[in-house]
N, C-alpha and C. Protein backbone atom coordinates (compact mmCIF):
# COMPACT_ATOMS: atom_id res chain seq x y z
N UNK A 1 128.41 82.35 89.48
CA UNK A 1 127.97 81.44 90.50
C UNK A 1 126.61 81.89 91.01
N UNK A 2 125.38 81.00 90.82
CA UNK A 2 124.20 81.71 91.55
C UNK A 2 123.96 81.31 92.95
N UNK A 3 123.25 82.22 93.67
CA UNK A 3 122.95 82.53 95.17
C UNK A 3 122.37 81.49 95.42
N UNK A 4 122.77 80.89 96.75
CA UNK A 4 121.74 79.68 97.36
C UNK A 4 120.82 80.08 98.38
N UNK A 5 119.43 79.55 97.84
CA UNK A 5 118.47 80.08 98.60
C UNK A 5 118.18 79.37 99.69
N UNK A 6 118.06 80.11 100.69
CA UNK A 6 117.39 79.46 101.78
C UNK A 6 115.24 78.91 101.73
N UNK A 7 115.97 77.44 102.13
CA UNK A 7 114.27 77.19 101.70
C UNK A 7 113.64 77.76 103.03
N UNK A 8 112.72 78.32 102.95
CA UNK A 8 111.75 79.17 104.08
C UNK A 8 110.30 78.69 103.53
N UNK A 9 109.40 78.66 103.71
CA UNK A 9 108.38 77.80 104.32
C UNK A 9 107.30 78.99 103.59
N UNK A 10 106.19 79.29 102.28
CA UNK A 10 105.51 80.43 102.20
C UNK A 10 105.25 81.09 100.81
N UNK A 11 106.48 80.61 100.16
CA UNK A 11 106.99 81.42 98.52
C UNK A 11 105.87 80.90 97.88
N UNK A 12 105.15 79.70 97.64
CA UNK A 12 104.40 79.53 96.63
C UNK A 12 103.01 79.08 97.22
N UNK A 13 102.83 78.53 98.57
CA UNK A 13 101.40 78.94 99.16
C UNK A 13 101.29 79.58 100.46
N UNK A 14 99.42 79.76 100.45
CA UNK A 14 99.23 81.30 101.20
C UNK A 14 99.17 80.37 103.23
N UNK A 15 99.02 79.04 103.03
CA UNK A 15 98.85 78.20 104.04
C UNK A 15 100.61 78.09 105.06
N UNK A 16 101.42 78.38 103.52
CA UNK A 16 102.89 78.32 104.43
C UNK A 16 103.42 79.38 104.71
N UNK A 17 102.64 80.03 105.18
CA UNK A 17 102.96 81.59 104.70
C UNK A 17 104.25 82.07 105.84
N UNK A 18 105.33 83.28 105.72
CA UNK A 18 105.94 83.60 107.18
C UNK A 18 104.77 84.45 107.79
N UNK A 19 104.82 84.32 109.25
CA UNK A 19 104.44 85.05 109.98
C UNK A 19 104.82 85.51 110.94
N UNK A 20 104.75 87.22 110.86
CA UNK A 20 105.27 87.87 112.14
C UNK A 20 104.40 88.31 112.92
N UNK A 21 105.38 88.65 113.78
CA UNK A 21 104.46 89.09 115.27
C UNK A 21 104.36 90.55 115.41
N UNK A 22 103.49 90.78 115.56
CA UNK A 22 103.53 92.87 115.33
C UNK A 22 103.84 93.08 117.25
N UNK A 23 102.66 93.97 117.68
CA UNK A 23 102.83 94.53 119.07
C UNK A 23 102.03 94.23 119.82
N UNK A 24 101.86 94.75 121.13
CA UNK A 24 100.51 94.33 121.71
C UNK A 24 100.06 92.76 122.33
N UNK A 25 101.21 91.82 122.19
CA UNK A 25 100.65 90.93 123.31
C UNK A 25 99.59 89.95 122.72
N UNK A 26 98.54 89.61 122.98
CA UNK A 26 97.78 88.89 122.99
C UNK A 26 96.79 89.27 121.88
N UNK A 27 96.81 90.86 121.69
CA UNK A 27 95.98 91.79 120.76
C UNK A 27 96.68 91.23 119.20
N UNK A 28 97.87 90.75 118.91
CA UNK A 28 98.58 90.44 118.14
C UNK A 28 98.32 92.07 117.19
N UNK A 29 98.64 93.12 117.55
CA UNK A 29 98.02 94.16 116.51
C UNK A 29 99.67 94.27 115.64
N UNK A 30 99.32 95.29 114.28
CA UNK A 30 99.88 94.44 113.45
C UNK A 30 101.31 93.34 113.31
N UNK A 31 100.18 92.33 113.15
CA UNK A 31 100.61 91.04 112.78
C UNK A 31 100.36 90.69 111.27
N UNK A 32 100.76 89.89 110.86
CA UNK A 32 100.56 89.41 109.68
C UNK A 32 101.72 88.24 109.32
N UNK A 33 101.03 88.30 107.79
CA UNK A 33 101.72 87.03 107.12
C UNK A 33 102.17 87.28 105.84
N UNK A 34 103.20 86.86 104.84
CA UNK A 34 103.72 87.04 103.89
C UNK A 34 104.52 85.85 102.94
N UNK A 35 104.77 86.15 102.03
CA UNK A 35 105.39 85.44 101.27
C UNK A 35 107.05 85.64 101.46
N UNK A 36 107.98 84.43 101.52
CA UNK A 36 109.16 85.29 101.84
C UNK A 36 110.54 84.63 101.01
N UNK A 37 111.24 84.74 100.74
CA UNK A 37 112.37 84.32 100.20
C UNK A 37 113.78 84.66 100.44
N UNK A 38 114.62 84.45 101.13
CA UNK A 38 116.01 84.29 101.21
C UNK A 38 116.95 83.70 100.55
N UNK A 39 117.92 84.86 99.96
CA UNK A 39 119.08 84.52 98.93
C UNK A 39 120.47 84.82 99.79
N UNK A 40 121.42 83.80 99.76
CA UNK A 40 122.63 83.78 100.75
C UNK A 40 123.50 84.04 99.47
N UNK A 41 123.83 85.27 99.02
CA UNK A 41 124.41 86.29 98.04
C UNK A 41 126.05 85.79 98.58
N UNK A 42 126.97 85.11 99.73
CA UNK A 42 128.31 85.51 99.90
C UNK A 42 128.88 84.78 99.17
N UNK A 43 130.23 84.87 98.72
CA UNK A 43 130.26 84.49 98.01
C UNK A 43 131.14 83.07 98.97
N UNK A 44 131.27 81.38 97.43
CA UNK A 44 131.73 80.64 97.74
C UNK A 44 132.60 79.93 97.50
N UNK A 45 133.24 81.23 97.04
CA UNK A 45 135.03 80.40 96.71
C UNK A 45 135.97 81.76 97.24
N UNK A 46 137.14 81.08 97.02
CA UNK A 46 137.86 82.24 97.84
C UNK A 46 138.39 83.22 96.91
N UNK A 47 138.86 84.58 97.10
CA UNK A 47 139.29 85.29 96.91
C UNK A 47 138.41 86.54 95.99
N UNK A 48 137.38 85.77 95.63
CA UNK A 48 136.37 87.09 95.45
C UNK A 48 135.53 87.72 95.98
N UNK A 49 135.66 89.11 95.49
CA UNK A 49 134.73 89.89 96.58
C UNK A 49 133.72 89.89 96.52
N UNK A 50 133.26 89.80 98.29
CA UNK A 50 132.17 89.76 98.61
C UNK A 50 131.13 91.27 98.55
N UNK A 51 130.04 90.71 98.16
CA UNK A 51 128.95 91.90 97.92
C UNK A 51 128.68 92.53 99.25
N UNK A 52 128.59 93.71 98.76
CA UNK A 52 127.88 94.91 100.49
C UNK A 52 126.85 93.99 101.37
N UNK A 53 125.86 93.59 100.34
CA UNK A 53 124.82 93.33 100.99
C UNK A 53 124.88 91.44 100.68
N UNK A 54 125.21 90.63 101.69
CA UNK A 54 125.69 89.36 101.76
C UNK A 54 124.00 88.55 101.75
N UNK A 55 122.72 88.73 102.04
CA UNK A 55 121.54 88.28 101.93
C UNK A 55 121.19 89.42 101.21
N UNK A 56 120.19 88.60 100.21
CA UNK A 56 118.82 89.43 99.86
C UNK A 56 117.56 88.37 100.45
N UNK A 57 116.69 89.56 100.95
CA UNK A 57 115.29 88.93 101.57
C UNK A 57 114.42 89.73 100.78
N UNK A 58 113.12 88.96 100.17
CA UNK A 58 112.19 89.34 99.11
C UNK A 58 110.85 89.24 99.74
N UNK A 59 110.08 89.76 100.02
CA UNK A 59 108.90 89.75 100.79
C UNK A 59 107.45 90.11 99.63
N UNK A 60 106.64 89.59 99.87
CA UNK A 60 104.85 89.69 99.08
C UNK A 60 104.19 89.29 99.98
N UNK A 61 103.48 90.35 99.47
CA UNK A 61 102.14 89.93 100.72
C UNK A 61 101.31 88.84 99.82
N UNK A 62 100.09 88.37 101.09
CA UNK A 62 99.50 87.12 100.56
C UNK A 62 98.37 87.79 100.85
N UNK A 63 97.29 87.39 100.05
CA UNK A 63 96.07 87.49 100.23
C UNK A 63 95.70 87.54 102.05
N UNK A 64 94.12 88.02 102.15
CA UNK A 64 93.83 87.64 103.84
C UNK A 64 95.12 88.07 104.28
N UNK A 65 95.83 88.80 104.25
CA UNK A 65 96.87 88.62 105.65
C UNK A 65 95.90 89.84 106.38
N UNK A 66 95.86 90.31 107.72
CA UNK A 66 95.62 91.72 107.96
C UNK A 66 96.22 92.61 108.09
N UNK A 67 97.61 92.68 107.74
CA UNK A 67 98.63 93.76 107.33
C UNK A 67 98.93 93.70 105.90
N UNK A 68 99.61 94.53 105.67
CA UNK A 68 100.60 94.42 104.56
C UNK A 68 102.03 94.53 104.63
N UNK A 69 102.57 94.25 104.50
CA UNK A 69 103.80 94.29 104.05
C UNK A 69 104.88 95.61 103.84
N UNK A 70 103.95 96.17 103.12
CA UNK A 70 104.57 97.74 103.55
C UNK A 70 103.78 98.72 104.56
N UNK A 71 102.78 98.24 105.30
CA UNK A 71 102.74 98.93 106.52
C UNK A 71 103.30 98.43 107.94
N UNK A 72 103.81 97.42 107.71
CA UNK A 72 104.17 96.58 108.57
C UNK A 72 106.18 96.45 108.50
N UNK A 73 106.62 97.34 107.29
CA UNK A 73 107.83 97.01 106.93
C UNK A 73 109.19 96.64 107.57
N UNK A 74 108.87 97.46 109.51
CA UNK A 74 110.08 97.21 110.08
C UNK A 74 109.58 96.23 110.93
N UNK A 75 108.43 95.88 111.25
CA UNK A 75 108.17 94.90 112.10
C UNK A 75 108.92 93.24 111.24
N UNK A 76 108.13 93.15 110.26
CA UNK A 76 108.83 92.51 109.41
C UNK A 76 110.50 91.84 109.21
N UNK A 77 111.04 93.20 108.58
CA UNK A 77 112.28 93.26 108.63
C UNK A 77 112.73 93.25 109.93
N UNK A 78 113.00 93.34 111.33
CA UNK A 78 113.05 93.12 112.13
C UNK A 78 112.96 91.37 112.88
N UNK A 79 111.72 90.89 112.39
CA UNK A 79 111.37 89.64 112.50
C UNK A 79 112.24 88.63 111.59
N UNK A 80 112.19 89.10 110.69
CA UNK A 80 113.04 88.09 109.53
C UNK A 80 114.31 87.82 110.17
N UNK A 81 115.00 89.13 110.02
CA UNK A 81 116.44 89.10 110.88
C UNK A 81 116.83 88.19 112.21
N UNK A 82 116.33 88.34 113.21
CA UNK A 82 115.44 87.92 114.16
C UNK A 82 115.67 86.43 114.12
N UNK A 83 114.38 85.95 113.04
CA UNK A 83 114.01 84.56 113.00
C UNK A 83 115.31 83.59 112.37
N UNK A 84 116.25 84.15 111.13
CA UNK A 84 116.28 83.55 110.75
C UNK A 84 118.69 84.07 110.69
N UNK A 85 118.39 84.56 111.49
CA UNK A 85 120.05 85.06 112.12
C UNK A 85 121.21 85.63 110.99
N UNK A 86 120.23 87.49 110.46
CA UNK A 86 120.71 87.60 109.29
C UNK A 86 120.77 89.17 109.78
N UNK A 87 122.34 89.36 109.48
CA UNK A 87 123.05 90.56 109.81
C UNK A 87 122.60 91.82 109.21
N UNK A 88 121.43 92.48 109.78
CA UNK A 88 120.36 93.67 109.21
C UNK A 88 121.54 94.42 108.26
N UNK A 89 122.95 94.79 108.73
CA UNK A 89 123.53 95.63 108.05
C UNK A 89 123.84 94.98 106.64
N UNK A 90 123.97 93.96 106.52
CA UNK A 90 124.17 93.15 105.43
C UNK A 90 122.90 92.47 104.97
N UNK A 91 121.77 93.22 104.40
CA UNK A 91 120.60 92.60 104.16
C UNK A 91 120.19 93.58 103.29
N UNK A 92 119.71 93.00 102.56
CA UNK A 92 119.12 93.91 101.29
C UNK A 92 116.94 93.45 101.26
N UNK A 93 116.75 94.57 102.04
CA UNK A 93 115.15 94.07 101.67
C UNK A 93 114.36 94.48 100.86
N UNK A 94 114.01 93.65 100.60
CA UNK A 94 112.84 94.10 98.87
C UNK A 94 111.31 93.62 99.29
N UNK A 95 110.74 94.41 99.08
CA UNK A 95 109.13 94.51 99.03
C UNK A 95 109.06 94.24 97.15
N UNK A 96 108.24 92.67 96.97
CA UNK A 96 107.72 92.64 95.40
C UNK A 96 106.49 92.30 95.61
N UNK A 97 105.71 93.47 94.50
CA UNK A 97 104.65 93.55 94.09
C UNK A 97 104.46 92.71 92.70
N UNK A 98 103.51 91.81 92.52
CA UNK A 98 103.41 91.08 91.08
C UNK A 98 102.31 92.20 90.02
N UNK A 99 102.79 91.86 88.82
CA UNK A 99 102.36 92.41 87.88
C UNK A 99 100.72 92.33 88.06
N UNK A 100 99.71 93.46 87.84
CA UNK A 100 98.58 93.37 87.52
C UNK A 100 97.74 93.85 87.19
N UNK A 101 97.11 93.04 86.16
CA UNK A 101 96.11 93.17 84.56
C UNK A 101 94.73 93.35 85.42
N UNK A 102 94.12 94.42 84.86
CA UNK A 102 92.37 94.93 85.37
C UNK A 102 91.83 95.63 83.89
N UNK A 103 90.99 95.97 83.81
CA UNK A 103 90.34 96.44 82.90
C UNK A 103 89.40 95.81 82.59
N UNK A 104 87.87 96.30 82.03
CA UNK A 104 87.01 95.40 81.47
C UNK A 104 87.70 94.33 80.67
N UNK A 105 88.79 94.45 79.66
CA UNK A 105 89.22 93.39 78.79
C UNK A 105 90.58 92.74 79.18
N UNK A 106 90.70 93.71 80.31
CA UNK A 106 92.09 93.36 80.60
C UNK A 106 93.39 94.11 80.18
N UNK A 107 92.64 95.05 79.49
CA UNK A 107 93.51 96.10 78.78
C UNK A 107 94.53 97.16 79.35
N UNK A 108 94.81 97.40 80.57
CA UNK A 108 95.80 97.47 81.68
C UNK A 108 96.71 96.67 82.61
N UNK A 109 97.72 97.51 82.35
CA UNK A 109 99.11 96.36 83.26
C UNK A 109 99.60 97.15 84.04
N UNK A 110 99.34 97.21 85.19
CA UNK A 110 100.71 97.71 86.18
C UNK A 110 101.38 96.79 86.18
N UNK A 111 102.58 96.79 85.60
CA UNK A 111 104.39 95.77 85.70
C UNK A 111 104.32 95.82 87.28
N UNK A 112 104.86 94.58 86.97
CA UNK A 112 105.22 94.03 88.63
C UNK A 112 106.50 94.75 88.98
N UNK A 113 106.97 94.83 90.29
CA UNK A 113 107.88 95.69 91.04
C UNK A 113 108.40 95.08 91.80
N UNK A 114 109.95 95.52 92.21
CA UNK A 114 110.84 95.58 92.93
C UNK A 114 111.32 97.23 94.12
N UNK A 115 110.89 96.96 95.14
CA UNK A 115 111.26 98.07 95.72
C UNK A 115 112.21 97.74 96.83
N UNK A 116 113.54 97.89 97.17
CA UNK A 116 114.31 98.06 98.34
C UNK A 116 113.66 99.07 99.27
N UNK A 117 113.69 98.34 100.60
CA UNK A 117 113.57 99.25 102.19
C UNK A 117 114.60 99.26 102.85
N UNK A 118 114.91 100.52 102.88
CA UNK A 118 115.99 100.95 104.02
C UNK A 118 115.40 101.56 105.15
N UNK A 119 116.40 100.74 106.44
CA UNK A 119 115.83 101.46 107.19
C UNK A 119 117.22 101.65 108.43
N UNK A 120 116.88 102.16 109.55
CA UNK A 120 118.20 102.54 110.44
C UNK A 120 117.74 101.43 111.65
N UNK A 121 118.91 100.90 112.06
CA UNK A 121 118.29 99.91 112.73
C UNK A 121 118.77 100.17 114.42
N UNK A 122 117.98 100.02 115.16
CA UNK A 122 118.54 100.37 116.47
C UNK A 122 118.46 98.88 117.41
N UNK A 123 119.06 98.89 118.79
CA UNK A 123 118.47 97.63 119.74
C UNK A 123 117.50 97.30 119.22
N UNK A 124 116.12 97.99 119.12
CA UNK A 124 115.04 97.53 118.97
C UNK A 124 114.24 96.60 117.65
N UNK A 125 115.26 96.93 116.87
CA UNK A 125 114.94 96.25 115.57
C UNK A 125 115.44 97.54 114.23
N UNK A 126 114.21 97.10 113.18
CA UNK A 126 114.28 98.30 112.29
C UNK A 126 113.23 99.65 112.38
N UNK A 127 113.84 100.75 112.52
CA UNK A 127 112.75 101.89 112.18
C UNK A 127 113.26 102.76 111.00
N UNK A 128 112.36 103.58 110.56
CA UNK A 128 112.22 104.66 110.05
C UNK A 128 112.43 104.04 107.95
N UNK A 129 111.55 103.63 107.83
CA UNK A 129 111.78 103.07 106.64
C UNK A 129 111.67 103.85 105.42
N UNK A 130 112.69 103.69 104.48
CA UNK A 130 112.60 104.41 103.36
C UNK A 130 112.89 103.11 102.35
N UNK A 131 111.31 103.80 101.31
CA UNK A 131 111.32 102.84 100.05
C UNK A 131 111.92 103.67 98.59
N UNK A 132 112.55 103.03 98.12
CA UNK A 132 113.00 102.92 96.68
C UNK A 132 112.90 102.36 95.54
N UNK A 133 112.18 102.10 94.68
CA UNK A 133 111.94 101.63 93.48
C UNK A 133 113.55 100.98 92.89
N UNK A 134 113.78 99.64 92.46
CA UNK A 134 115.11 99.13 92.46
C UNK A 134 115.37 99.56 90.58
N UNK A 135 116.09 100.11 90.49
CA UNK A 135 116.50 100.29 89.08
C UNK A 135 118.01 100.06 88.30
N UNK A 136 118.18 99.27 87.49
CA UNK A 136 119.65 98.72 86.97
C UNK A 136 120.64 99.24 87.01
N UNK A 137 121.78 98.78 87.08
CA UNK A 137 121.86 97.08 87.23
C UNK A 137 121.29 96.44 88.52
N UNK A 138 120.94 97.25 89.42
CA UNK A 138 120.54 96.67 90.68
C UNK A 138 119.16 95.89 90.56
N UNK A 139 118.31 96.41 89.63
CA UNK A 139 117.39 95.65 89.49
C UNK A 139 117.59 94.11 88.74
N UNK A 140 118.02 94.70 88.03
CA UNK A 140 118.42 93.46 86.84
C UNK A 140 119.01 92.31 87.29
N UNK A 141 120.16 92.60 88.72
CA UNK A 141 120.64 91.77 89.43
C UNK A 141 119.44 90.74 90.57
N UNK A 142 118.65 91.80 91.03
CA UNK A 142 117.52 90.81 91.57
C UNK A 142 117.02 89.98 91.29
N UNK A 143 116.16 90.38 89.91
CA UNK A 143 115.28 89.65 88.99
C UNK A 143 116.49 88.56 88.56
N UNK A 144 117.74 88.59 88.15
CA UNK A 144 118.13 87.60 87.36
C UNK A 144 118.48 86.31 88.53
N UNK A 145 118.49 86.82 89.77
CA UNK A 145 118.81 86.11 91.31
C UNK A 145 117.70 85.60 91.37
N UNK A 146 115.81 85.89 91.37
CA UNK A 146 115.18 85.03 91.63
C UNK A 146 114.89 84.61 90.88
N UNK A 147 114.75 84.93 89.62
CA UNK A 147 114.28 83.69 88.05
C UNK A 147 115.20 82.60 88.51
N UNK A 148 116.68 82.31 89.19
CA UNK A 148 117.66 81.32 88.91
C UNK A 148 117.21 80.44 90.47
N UNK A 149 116.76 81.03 90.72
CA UNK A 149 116.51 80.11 92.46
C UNK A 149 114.64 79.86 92.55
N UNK A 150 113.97 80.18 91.52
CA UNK A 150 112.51 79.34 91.49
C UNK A 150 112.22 77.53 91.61
């Protein structure tokens, strides 16, 4: 059965982008904007078990934003949760980086990436973030979750 995505407003242009609110008031200091995607992973029939992590949320940064994405990671994650009424303990967040070709000819590839952020979450939101590079089956499970919900 594949995951139903929540449509969110951003995944394919930089104009719909999400945007969070960093600190500071009026200073908006880091703030930014991102690309974002929500997968509602529970399951929808009865009697099978449900996964640890019941959402996956997929985040890219967009061009122009003035943060990034991973400096910004719990503000973010924090905000998402927040905005969109998704149980931090049951959330799986992924920071993806897209594949990219440089070289005079083009003759270099950094492979695009999947990294999970963990973080400990208090009243205040999320702190203390730790990144992980996602590797199989856990990866394999991502990637095959957003190829099916494009």
């Amino acid at each position: 059965m594949g995951a139903r995505v929540r449509r969110v407003p951003g995944w394919g242009t930089e104009r719909s982008a999400y945007e969070w609110e960093g600190f500071g008031g009026r200073l908006k200091l880091a703030s930014g904007r991102c690309r974002l995607r929500i997968y509602d992973l529970a399951r929808e029939t009865a009697g099978g078990a449900a996964p640890l992590h019941t959402t996956l949320v997929i985040v890219a940064d967009v061009p122009g934003s003035p943060m990034s994405v991973r400096s910004c990671a719990g503000h973010v994650a924090t905000a998402v949760a927040r905005d969109y009424r998704i149980d931090p303990h049951r959330m799986l967040f992924v920071e993806y980086t897209p594949q990219s070709i440089y070289g005079e000819h083009g003759e270099k590839v950094i492979p695009e990436r999947y990294t999970a952020v963990d973080f400990n979450w208090t009243a205040g939101g999320a702190i203390q973030p730790r990144w992980r590079i996602l590797q199989p089956p856990l990866l394999d499970t991502v990637v095959r979750i957003v190829a099916g919900g494009r």
